[in-house]
C-alpha atoms as a PDB file:
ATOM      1  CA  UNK A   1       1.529   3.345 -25.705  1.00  0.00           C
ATOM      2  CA  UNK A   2       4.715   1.655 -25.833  1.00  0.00           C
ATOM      3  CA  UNK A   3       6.069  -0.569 -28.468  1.00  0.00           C
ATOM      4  CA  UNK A   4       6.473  -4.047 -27.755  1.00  0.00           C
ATOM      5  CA  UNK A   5      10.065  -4.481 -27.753  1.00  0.00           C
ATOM      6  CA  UNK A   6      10.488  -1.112 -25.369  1.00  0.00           C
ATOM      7  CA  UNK A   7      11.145  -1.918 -22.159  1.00  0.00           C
ATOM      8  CA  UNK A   8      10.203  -0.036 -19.147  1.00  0.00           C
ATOM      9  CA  UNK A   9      11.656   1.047 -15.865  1.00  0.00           C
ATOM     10  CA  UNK A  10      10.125   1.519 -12.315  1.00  0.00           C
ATOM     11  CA  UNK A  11      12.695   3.462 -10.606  1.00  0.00           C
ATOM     12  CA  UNK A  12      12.004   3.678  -6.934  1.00  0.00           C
ATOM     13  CA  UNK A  13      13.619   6.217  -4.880  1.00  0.00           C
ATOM     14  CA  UNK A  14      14.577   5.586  -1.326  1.00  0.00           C
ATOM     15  CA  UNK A  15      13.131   7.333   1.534  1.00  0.00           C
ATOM     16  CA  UNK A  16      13.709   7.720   5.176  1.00  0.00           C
ATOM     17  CA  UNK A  17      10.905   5.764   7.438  1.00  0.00           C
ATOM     18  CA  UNK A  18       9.894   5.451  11.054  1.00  0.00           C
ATOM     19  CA  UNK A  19       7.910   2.457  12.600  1.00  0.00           C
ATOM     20  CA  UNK A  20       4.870   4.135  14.232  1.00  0.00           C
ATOM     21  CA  UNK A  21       2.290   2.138  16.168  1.00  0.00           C
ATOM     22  CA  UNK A  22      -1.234   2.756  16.717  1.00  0.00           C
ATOM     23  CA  UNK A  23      -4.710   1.012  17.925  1.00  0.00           C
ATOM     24  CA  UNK A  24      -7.461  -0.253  15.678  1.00  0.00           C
ATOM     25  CA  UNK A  25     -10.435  -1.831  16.348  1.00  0.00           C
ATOM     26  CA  UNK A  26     -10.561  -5.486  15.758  1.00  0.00           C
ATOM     27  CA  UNK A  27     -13.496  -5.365  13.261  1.00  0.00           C
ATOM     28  CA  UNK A  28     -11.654  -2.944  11.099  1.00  0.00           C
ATOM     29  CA  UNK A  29      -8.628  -5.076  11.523  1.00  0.00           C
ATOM     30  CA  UNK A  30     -10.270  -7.596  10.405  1.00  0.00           C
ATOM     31  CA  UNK A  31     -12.281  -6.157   7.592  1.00  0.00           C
ATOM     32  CA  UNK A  32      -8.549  -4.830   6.303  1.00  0.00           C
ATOM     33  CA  UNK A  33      -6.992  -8.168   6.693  1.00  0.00           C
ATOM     34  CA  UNK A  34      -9.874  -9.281   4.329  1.00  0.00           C
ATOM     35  CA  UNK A  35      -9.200  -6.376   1.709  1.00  0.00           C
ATOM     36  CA  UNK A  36      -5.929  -6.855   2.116  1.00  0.00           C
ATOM     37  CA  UNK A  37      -6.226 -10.759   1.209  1.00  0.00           C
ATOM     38  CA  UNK A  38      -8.299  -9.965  -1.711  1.00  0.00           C
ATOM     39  CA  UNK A  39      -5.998  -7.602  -3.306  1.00  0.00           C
ATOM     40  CA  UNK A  40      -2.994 -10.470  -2.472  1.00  0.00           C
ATOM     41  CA  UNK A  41      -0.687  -7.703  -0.513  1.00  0.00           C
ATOM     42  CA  UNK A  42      -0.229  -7.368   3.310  1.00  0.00           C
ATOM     43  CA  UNK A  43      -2.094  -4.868   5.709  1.00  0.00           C
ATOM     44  CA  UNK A  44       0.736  -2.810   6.381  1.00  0.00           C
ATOM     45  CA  UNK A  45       0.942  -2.308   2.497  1.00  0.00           C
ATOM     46  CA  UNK A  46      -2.716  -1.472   2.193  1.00  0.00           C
ATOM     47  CA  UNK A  47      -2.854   0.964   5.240  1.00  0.00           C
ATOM     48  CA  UNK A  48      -0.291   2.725   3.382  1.00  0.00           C
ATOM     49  CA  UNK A  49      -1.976   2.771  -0.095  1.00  0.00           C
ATOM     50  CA  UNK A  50      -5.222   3.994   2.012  1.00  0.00           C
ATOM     51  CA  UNK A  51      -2.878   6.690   4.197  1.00  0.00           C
ATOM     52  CA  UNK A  52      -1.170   7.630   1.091  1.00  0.00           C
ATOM     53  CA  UNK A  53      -4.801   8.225  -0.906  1.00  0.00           C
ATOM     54  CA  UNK A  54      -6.268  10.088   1.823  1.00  0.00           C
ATOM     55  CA  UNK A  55      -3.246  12.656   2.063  1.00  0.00           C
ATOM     56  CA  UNK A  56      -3.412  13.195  -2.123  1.00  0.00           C
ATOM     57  CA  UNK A  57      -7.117  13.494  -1.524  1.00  0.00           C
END
């Protein structure tokens, strides 16, 4: 736990990134443009939160 008057700091560090592009069905486009809504972030941010996950996993 931190104390209330401690401030913390995301530090992000910069990587290198390539645009890659790729075919998805439309129903799963549009079942992750509805997760994607619900969660309030884009679908390019979620299919990298889910390609992220499954590469930990």
């Amino acid at each position: 736990m931190t104390n209330s008057g401690e401030i913390l700091k995301l530090q992000l560090y910069p990587r290198s990134t390539e645009a890659v592009s790729t075919e998805v069905p439309i129903e799963t486009l549009e079942s992750l443009k509805k997760v994607a809504g619900s969660r309030e972030m884009s679908v390019e941010a979620l299919m990298r939160l889910y390609i992220g996950r499954g590469l930990r996993h």
